[in-house]
N, C-alpha and C. Protein backbone atom coordinates (compact mmCIF):
# COMPACT_ATOMS: atom_id res chain seq x y z
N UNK A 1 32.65 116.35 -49.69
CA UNK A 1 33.85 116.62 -48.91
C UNK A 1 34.40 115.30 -48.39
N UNK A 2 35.78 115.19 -48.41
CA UNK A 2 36.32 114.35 -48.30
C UNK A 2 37.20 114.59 -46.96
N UNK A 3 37.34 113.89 -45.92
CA UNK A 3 38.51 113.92 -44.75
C UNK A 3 39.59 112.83 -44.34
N UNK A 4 40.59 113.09 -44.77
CA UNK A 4 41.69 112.03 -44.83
C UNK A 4 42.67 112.65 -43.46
N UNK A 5 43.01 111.09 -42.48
CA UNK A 5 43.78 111.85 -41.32
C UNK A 5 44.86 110.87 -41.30
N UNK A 6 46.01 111.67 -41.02
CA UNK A 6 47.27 111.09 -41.27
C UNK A 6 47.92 111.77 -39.69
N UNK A 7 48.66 110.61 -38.83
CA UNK A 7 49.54 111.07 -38.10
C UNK A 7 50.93 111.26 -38.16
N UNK A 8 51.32 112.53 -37.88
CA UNK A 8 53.08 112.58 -37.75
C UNK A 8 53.08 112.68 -36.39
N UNK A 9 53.86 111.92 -35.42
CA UNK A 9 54.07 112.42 -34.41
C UNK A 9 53.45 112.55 -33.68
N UNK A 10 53.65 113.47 -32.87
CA UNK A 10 52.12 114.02 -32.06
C UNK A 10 51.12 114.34 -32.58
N UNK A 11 51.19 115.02 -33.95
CA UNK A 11 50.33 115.84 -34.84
C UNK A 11 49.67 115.38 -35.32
N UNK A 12 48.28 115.61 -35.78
CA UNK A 12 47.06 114.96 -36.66
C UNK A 12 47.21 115.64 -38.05
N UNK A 13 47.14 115.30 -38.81
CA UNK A 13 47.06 116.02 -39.91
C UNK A 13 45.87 115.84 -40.61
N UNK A 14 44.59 116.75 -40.67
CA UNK A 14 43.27 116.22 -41.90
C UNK A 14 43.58 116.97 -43.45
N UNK A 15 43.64 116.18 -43.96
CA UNK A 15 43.29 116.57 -45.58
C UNK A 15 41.82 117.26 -46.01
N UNK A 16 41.61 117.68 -46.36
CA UNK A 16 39.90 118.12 -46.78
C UNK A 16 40.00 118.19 -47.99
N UNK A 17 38.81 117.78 -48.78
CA UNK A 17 39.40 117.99 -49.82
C UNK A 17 37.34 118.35 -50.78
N UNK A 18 37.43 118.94 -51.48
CA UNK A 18 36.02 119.06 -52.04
C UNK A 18 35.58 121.41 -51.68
N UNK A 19 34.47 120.99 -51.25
CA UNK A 19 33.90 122.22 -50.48
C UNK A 19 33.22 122.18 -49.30
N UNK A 20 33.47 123.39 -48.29
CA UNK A 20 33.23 123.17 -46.95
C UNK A 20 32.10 124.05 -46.50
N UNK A 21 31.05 123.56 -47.20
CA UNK A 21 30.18 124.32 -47.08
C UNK A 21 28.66 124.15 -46.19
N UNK A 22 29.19 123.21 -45.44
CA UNK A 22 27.84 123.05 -44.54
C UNK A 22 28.16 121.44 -44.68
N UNK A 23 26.68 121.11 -43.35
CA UNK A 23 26.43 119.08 -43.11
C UNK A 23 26.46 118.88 -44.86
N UNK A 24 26.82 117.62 -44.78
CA UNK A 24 27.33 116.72 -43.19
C UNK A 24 29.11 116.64 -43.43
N UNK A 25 29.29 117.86 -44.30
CA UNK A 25 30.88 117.97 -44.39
C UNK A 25 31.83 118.67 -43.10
N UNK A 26 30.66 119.73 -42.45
CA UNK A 26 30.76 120.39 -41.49
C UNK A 26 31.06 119.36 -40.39
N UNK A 27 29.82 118.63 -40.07
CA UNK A 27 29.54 117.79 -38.67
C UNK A 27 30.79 117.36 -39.10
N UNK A 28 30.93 116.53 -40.35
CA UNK A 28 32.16 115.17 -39.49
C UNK A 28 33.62 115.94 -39.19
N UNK A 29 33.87 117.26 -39.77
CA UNK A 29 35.09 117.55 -39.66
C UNK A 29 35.08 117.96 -38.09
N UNK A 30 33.68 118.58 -37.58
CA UNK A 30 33.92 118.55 -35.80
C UNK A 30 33.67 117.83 -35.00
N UNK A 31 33.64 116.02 -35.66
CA UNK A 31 33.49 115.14 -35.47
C UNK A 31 34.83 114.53 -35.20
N UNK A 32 35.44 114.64 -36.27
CA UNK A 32 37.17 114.54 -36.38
C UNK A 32 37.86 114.63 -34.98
N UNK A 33 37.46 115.86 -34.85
CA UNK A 33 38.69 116.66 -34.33
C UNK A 33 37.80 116.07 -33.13
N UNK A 34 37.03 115.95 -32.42
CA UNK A 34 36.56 115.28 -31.05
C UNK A 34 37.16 114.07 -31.08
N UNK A 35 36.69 113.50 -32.02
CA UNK A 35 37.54 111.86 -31.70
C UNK A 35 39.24 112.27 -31.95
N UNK A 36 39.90 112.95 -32.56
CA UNK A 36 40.59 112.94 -32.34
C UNK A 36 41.41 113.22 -30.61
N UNK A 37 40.65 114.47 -29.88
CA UNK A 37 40.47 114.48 -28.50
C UNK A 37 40.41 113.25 -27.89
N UNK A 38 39.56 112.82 -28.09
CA UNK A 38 39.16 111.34 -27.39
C UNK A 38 40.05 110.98 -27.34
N UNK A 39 41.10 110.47 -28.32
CA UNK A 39 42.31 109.63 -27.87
C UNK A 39 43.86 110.64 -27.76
N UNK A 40 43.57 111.76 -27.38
CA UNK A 40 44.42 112.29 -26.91
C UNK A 40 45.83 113.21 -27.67
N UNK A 41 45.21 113.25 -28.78
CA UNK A 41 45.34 114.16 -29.73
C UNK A 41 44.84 115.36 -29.63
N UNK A 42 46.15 116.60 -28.96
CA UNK A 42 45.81 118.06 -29.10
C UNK A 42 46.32 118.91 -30.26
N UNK A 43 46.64 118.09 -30.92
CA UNK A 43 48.28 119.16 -31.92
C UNK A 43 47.12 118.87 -33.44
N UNK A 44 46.52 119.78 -34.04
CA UNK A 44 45.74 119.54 -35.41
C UNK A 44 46.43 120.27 -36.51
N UNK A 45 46.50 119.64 -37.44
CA UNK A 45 46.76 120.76 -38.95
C UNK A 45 45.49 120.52 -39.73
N UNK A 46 45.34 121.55 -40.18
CA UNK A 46 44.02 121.35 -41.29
C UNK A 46 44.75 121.68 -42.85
N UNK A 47 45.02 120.67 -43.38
CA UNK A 47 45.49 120.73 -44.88
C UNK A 47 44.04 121.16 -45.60
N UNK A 48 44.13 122.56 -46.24
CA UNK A 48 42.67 122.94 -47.19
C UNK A 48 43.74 123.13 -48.39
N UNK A 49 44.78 122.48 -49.01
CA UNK A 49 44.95 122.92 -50.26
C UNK A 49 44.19 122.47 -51.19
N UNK A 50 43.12 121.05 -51.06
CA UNK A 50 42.09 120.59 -52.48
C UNK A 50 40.69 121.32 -51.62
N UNK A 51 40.72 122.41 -50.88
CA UNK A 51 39.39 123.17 -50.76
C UNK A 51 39.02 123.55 -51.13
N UNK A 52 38.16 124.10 -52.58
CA UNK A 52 38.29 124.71 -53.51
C UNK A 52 37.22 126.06 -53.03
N UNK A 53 36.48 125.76 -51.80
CA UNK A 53 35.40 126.99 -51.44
C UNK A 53 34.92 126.98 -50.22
N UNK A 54 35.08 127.80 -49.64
CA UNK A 54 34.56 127.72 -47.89
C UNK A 54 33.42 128.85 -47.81
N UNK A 55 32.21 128.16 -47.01
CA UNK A 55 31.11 129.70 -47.15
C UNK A 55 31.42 129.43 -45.00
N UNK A 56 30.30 130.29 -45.04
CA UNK A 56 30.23 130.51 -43.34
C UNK A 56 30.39 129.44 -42.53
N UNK A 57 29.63 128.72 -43.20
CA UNK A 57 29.01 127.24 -42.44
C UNK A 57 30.52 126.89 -41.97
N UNK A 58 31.03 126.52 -43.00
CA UNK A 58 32.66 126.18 -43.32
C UNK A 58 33.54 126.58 -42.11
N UNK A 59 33.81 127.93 -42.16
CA UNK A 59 34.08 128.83 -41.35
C UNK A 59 33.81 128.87 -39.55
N UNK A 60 32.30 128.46 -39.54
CA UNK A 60 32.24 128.20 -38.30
C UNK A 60 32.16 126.65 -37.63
N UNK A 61 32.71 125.66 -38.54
CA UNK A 61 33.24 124.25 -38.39
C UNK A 61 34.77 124.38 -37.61
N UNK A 62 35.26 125.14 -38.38
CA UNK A 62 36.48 125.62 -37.97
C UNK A 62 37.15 125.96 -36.76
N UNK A 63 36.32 126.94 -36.23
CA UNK A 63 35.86 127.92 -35.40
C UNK A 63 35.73 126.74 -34.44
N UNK A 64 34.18 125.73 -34.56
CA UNK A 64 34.38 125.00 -33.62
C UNK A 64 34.96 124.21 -33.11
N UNK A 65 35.77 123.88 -34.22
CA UNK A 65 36.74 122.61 -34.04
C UNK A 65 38.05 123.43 -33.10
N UNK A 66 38.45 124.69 -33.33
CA UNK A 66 39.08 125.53 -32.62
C UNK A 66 39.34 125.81 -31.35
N UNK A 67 37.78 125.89 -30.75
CA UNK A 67 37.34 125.74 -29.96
C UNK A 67 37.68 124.96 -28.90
N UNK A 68 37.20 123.74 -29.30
CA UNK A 68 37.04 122.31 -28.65
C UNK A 68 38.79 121.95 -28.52
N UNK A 69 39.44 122.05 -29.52
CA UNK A 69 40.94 122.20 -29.39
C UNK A 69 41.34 122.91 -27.94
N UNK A 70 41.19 124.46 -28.17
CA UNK A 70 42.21 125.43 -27.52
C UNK A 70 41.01 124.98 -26.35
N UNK A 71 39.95 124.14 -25.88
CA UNK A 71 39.56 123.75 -24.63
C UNK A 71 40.27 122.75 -23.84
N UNK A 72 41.34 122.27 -24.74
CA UNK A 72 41.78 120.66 -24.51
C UNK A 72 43.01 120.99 -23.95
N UNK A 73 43.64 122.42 -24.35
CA UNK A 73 44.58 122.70 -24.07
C UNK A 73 45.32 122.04 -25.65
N UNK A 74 44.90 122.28 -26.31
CA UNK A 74 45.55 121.77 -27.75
C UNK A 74 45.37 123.23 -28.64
N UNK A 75 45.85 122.71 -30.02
CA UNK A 75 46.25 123.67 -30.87
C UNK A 75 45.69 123.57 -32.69
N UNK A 76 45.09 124.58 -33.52
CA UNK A 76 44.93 124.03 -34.54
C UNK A 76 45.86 125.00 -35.18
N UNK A 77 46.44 124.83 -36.81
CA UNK A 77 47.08 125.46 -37.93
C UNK A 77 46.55 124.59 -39.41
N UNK A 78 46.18 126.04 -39.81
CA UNK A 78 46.16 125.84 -41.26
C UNK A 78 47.11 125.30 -42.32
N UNK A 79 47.12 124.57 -43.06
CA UNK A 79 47.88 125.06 -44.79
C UNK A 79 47.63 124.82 -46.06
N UNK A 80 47.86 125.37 -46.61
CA UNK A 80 47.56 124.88 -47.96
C UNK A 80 46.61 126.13 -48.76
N UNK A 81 45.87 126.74 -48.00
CA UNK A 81 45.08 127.86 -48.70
C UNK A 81 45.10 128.50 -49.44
N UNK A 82 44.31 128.10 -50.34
CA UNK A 82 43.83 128.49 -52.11
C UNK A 82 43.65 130.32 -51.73
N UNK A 83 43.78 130.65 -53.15
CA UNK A 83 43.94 132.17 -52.75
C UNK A 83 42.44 132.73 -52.27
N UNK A 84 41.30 131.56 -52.69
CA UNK A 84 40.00 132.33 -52.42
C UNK A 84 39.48 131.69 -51.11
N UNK A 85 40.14 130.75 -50.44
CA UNK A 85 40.01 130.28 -49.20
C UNK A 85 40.46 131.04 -48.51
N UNK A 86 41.59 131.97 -48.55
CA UNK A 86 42.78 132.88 -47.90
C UNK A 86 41.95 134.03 -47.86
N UNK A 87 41.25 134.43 -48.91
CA UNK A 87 40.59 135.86 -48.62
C UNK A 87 39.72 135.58 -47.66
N UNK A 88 38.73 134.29 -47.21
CA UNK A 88 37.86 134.64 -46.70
C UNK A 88 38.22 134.75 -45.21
N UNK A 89 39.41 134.20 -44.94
CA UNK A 89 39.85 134.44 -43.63
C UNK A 89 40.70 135.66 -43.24
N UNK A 90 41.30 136.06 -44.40
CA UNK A 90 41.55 137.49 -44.13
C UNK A 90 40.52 138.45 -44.14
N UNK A 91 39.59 138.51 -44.70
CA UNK A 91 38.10 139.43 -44.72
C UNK A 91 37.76 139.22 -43.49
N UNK A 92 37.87 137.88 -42.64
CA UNK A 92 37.50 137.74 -41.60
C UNK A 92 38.29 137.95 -40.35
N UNK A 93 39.64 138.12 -40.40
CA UNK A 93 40.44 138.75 -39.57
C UNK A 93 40.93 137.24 -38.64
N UNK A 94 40.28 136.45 -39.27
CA UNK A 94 40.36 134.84 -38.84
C UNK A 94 42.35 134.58 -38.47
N UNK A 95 42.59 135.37 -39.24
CA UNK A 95 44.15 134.70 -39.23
C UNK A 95 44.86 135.14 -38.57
N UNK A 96 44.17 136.02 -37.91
CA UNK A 96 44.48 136.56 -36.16
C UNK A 96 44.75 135.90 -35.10
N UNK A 97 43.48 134.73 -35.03
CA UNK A 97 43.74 133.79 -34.40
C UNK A 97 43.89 132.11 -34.52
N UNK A 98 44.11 131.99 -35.66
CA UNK A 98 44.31 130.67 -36.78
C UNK A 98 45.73 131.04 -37.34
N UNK A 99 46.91 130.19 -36.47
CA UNK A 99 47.59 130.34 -37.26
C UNK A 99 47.95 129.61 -38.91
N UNK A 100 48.55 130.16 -39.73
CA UNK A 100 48.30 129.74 -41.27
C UNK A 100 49.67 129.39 -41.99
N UNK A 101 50.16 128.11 -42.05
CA UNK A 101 51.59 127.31 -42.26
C UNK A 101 51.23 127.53 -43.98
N UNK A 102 52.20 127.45 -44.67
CA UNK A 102 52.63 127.58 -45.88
C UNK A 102 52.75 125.93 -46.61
N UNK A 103 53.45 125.24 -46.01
CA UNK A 103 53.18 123.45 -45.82
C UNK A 103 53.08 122.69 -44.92
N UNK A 104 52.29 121.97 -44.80
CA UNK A 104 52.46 120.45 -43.81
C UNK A 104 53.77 120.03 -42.79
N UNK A 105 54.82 120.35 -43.41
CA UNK A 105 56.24 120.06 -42.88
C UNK A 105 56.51 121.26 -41.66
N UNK A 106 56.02 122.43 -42.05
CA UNK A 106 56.21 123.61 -41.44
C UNK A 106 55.12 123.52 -40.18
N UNK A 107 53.89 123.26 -40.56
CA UNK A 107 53.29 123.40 -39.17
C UNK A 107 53.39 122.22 -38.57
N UNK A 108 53.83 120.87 -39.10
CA UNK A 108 54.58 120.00 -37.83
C UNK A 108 55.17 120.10 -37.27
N UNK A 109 56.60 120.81 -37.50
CA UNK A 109 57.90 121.85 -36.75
C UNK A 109 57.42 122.65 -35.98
N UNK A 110 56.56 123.21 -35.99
CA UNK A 110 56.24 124.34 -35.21
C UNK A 110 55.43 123.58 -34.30
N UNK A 111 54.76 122.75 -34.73
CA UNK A 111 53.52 122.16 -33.34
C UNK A 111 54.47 121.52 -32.56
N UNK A 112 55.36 121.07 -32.86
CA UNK A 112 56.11 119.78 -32.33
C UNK A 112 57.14 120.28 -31.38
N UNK A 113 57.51 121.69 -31.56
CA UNK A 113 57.76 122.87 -30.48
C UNK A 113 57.27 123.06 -29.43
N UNK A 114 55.84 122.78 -29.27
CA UNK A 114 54.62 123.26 -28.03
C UNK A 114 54.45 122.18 -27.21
């Protein structure tokens, strides 16, 4: 797994790119998003369009990184989700509370709102 972070704006943007299936792909992505905290970065997008497979582990990286966000008083959004990345968060009802942008451009607009 690969994590590429690009800023627009206020917004962080991570790339992921590989499979998110546990350490040490897990740790650094809730590694990320802390240092990203650290310097004062609340606004996250998680680009998973080169994700090609997310199991639980994956899932609850997410979750924590979520977490640690909506503690900061910050925000995360999805995009890019492969159709078998998409089921697992709809099976999971995940997208209830994850909101899920269509592109990069779209959930900058919208974060950049808040």
């Amino acid at each position: 797994m690969k994590i590429k972070e690009k800023m627009h704006q206020k917004v962080a943007v991570l790339t992921l790119k590989g499979k998110l299936m546990g350490p040490p792909a897990t740790k650094t992505l809730v590694e990320d998003v802390e240092n990203l905290l650290e310097d004062g970065v609340t606004r996250v997008v998680l680009d998973l369009k080169h994700v090609n497979w997310i199991n639980s582990l994956g899932v609850g990286a997410i979750i924590k990184a979520l977490s640690r966000l909506n503690k900061a008083g910050g925000v995360l959004h999805l995009v890019g989700l492969t159709e078998k990345v998409r089921s697992v968060f709809v099976m999971s009802q995940l997208t209830k509370i994850i909101p899920i942008n269509e592109t990069i451009d779209e959930a900058i607009e919208e974060l950049n709102k808040k």
